[in-house]
Protein backbone atom coordinates (compact mmCIF):
# COMPACT_ATOMS: atom_id res chain seq x y z
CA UNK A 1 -22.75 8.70 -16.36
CA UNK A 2 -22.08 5.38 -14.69
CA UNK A 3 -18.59 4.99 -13.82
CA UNK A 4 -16.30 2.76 -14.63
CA UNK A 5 -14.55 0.18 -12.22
CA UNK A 6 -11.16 -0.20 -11.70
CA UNK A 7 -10.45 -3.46 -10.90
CA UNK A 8 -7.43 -3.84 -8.27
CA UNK A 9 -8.27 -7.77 -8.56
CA UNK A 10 -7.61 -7.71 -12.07
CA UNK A 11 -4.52 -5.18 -12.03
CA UNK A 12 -3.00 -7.07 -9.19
CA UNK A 13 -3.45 -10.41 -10.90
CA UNK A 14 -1.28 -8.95 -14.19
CA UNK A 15 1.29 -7.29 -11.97
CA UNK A 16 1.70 -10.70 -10.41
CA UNK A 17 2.46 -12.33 -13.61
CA UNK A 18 4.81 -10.37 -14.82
CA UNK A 19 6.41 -10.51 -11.14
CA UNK A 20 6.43 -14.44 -11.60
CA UNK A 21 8.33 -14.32 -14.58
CA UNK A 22 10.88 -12.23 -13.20
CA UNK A 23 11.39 -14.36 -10.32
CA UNK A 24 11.78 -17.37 -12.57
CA UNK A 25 14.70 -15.15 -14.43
CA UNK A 26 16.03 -14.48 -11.02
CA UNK A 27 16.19 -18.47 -10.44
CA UNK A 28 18.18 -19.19 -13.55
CA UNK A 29 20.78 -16.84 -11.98
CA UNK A 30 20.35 -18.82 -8.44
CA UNK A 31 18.98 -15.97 -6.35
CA UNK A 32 14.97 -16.80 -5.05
CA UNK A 33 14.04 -13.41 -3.72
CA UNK A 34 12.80 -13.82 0.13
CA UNK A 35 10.76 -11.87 2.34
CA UNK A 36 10.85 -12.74 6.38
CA UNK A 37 7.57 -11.60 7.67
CA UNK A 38 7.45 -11.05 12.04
CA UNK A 39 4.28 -11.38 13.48
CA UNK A 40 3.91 -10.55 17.20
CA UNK A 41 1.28 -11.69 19.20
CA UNK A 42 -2.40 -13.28 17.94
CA UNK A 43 -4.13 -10.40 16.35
CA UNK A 44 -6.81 -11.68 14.15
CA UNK A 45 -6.35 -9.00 10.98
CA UNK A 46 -2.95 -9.40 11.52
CA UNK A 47 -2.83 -13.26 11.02
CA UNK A 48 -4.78 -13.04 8.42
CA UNK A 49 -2.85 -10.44 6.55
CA UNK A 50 0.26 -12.28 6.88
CA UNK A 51 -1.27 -15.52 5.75
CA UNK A 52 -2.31 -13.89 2.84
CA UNK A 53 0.84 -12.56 2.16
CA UNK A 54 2.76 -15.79 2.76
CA UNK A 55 -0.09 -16.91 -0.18
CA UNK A 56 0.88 -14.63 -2.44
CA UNK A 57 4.56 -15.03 -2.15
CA UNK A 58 4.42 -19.46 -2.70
CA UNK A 59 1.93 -17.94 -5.78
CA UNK A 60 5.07 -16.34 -7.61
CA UNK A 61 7.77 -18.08 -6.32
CA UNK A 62 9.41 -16.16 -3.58
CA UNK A 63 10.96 -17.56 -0.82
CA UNK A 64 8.68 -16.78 2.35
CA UNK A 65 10.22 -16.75 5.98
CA UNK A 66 7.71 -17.00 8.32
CA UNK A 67 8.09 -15.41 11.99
CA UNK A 68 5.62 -15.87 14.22
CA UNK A 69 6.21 -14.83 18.08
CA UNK A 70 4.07 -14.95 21.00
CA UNK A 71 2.74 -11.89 22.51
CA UNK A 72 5.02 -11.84 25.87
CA UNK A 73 8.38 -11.43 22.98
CA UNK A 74 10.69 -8.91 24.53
CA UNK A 75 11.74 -5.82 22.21
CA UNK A 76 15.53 -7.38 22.98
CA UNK A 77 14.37 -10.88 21.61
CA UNK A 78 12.95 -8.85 18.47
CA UNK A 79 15.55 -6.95 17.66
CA UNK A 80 18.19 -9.65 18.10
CA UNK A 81 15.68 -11.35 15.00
CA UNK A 82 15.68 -8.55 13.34
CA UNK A 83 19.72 -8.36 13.40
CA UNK A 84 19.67 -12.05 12.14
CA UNK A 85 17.30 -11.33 9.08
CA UNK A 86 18.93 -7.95 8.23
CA UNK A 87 22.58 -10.34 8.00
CA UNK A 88 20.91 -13.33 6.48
CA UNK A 89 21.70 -13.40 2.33
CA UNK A 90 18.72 -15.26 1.73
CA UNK A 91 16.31 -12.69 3.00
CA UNK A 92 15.97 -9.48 0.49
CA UNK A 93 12.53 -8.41 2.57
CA UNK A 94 11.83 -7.47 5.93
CA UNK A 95 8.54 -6.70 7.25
CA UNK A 96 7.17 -6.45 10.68
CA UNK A 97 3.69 -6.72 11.05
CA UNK A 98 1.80 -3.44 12.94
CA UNK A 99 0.60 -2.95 15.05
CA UNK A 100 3.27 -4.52 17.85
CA UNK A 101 2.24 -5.19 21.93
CA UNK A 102 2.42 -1.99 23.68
CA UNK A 103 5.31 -2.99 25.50
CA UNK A 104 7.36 -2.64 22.22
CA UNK A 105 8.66 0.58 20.84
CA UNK A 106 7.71 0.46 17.23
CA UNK A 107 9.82 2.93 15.85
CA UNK A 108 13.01 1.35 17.17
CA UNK A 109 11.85 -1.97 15.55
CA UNK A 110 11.29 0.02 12.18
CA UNK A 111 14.63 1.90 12.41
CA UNK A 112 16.05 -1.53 13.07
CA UNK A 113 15.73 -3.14 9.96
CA UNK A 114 18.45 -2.50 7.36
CA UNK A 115 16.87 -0.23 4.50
CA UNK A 116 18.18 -2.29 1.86
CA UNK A 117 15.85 -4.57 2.95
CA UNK A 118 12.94 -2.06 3.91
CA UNK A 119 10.16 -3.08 1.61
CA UNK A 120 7.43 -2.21 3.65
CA UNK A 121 8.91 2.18 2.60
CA UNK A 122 8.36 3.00 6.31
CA UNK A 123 12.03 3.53 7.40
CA UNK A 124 12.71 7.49 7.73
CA UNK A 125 16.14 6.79 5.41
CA UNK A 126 13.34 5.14 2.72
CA UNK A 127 11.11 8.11 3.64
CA UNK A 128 13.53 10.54 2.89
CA UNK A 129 15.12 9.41 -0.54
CA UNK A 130 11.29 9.27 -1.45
CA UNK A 131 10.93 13.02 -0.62
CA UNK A 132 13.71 14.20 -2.38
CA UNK A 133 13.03 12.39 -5.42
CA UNK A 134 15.89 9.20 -4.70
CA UNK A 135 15.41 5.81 -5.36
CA UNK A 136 14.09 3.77 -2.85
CA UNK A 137 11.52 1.42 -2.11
CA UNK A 138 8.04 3.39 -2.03
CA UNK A 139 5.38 2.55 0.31
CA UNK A 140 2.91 -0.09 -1.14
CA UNK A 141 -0.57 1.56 -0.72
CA UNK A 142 0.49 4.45 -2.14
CA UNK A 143 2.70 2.81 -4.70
CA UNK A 144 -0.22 0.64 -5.27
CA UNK A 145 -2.71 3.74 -6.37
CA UNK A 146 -0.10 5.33 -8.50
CA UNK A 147 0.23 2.04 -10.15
CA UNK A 148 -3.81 1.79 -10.62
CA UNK A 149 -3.98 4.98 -11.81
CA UNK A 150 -0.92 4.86 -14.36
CA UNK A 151 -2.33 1.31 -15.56
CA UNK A 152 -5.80 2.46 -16.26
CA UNK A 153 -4.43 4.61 -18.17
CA UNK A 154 -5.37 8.07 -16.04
CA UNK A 155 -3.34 11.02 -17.30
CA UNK A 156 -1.18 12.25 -13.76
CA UNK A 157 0.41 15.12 -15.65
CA UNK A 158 -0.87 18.52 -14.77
CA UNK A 159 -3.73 16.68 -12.90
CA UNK A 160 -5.83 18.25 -10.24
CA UNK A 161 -5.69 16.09 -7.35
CA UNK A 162 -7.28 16.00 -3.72
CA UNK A 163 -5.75 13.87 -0.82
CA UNK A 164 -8.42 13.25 1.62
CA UNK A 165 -6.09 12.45 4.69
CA UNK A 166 -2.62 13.37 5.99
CA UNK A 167 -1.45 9.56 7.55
CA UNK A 168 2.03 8.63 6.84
CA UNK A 169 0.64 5.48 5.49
CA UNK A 170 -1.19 6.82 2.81
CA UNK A 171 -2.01 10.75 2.84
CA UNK A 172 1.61 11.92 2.73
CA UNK A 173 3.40 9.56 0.62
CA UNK A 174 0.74 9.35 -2.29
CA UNK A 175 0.84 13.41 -2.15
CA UNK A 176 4.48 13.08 -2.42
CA UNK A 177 4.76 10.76 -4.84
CA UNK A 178 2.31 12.94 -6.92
CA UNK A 179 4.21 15.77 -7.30
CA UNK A 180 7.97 14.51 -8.06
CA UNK A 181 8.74 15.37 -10.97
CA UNK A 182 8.51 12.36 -12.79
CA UNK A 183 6.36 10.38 -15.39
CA UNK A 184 4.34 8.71 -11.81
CA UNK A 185 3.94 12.63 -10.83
CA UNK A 186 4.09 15.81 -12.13
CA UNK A 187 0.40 16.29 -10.87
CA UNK A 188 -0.93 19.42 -8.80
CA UNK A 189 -1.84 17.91 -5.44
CA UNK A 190 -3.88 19.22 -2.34
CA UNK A 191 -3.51 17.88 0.90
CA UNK A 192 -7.47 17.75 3.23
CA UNK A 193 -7.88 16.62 6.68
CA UNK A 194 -9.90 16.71 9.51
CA UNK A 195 -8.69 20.70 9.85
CA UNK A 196 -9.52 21.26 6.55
CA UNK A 197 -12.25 23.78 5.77
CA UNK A 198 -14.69 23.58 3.17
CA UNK A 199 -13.67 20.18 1.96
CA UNK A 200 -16.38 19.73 -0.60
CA UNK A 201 -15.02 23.00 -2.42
CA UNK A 202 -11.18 21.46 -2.50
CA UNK A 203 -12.52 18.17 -3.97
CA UNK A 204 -15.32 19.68 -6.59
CA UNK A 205 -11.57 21.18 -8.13
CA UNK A 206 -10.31 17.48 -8.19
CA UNK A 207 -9.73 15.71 -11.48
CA UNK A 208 -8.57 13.22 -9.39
CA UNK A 209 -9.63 12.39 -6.12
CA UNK A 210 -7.57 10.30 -2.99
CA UNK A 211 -9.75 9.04 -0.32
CA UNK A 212 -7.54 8.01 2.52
CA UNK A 213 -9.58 9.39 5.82
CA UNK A 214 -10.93 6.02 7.72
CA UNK A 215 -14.40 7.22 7.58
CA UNK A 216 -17.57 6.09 5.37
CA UNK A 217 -18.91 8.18 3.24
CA UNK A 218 -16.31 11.51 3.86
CA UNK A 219 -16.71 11.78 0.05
CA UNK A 220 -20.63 12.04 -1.11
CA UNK A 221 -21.62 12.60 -4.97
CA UNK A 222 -22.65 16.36 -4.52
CA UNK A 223 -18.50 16.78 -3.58
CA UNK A 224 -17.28 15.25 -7.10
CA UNK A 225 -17.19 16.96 -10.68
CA UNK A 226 -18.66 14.82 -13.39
CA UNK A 227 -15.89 12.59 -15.24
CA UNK A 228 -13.87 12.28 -11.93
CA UNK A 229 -11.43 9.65 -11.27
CA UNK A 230 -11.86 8.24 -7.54
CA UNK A 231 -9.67 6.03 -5.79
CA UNK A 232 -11.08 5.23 -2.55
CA UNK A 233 -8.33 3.72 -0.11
CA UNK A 234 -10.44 3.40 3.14
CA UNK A 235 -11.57 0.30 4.25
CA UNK A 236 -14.61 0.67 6.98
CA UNK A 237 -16.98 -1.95 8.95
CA UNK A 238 -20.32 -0.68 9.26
CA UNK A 239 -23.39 -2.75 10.70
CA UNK A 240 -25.08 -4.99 8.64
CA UNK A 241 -27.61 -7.34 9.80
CA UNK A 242 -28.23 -8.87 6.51
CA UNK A 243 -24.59 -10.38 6.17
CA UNK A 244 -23.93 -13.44 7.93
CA UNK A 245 -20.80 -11.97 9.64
CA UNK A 246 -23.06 -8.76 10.84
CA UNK A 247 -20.92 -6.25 8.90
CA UNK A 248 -19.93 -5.00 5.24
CA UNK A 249 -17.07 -3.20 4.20
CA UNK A 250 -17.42 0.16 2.58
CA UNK A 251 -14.76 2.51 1.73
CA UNK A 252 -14.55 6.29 2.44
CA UNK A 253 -16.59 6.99 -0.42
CA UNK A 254 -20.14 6.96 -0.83
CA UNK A 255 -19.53 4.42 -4.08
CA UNK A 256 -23.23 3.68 -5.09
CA UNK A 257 -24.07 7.90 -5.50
CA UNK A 258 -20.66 8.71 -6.45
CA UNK A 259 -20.10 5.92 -9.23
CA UNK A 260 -23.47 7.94 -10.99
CA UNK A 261 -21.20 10.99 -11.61
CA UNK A 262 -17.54 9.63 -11.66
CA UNK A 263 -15.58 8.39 -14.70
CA UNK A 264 -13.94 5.86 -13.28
CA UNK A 265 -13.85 4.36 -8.81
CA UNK A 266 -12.56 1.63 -7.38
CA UNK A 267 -14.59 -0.27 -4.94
CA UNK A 268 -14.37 -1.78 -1.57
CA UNK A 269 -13.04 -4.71 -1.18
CA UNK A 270 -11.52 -5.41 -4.30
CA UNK A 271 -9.65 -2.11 -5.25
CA UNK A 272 -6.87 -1.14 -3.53
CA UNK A 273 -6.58 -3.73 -0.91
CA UNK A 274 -5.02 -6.17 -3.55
CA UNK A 275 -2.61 -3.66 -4.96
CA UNK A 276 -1.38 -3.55 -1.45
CA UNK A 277 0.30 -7.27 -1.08
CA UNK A 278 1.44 -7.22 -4.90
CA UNK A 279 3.69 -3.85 -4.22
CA UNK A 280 4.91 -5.72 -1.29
CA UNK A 281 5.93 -8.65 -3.75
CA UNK A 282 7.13 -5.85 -5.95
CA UNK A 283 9.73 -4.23 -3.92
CA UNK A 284 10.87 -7.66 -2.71
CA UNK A 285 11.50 -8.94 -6.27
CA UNK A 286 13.60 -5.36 -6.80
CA UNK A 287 15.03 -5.76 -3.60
CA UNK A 288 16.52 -9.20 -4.88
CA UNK A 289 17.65 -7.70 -8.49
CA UNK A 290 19.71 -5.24 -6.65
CA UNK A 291 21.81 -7.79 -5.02
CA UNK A 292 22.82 -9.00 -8.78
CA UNK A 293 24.37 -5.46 -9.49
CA UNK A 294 26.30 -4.98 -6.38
CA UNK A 295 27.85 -8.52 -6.79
């Protein structure tokens, strides 16, 4: 069996469109849905990040406020932005860029920001509604597999899945989301970590499997059942003297091996990653639509 590839390119691109047409609706009723992003300090995968979300929002037609602050920024001089965008009507997205200088407490900058405009899903009130089943904007790697899986038309319902990692980024919320009881859940989920014992025998159960651990190759062929769905989340450098840059990118899973025995993977780059930014775009647009019914 050779699997086959879910494209997050592909999936991302059509989520996109139909997120472009909604902010064109949006328009006719004057609202532009806008996102402020805050970047602190020079970080190189940080710049880049944000300049490929900035992309993505001029792509679709949201409104993108662009904060860029020199390292030395006091926390006082970032929160006082932060009270400015949480009061400003044009901005229906706020997202601070991790990680932040070490002089700056990141979890009072996260608790800062109003949750009506938390699209990033990291504030604990966002957490929380998400844990007891409430509305509330979901965080966008994990939204972004559940989306992948639902739109490649993998059955969640009484699924077997395996989390490989406990972050609050990813490991936690995707096991969350799983099993709500809801058409995006209603799946049986287990929860592996570095604690874990006998983590091939958890996964070899898995109709689905999670990989979410930050470390090549965690899941190896001999680990998955035959017909497996795998969604590998990690995103790894590794030396590689061939490439010009001397490095690849691999994911957590061991994709040539396990692609011989899986029935459908998603590869790194070009799987997950891109789901990431579009669920961003995503809760900004439904941030925006909100504001219509509480006019």
């Amino acid at each position: 069996m050779t699997a086959k590839i879910i494209d997050g390119k592909q999936l991302a691109a059509d989520m996109r469109a139909e997120l472009k047409t909604e902010v064109e609706q949006l328009q006719t009723k004057n609202i532009t849905p806008g996102l402020a992003v805050v970047l602190v300090g020079e970080d190189p995968a940080s710049k880049s990040y944000v300049t490929a979300k900035e992309k993505a929002c001029a792509d679709i037609g949201i409104y993108s406020n662009d904060n860029r602050l020199p390292a030395e920024t006091t926390q006082e001089d970032l929160l006082a932005l932060i009270d400015k965008l949480n009061k400003d009507p044009k901005i229906h997205g706020i997202l601070v860029q991790l990680p932040l200088p070490k002089h700056i407490d990141e979890n009072k900058i996260l608790l800062a920001i109003d949750p009506a405009k938390d699209v990033d899903g990291f504030h604990p009130m966002s957490i929380g509604k998400m844990m007891i089943g409430q509305d509330a904007f979901l965080p966008c790697t994990p939204h972004g597999v559940i989306q992948m899986l639902m739109r490649s038309g993998v059955q969640l319902e009484g699924a077997e899945v395996v989390v490989v990692g406990r972050s609050n980024i990813v490991g936690k919320p995707v096991a969350n989301m799983l099993i709500q009881k809801a058409p995006t859940g209603n799946a049986t989920v287990t929860v592996c970590h570095t604690r874990t014992k006998n983590l091939a025998e958890h996964v070899k159960r898995a109709d689905i499997v999670i990989a979410a651990a930050g470390w090549p190759n965690t899941v190896t062929a001999d680990m998955v059942k035959e017909g497996a769905v795998v969604i590998d989340v990690g995103v790894n450098r590794v030396d590689d003297d061939t490439k010009k840059r001397g490095y690849r990118l691999v994911g957590d899973v061991d994709f040539e091996a396990v692609s011989e025995k899986a029935g459908m993977i998603t590869p790194v780059p070009g799987g997950v990653g891109p789901m990431t930014i579009t669920m961003l775009l995503y809760n900004t647009v439904e941030s925006a639509k909100r504001t219509i019914k509480t006019e």
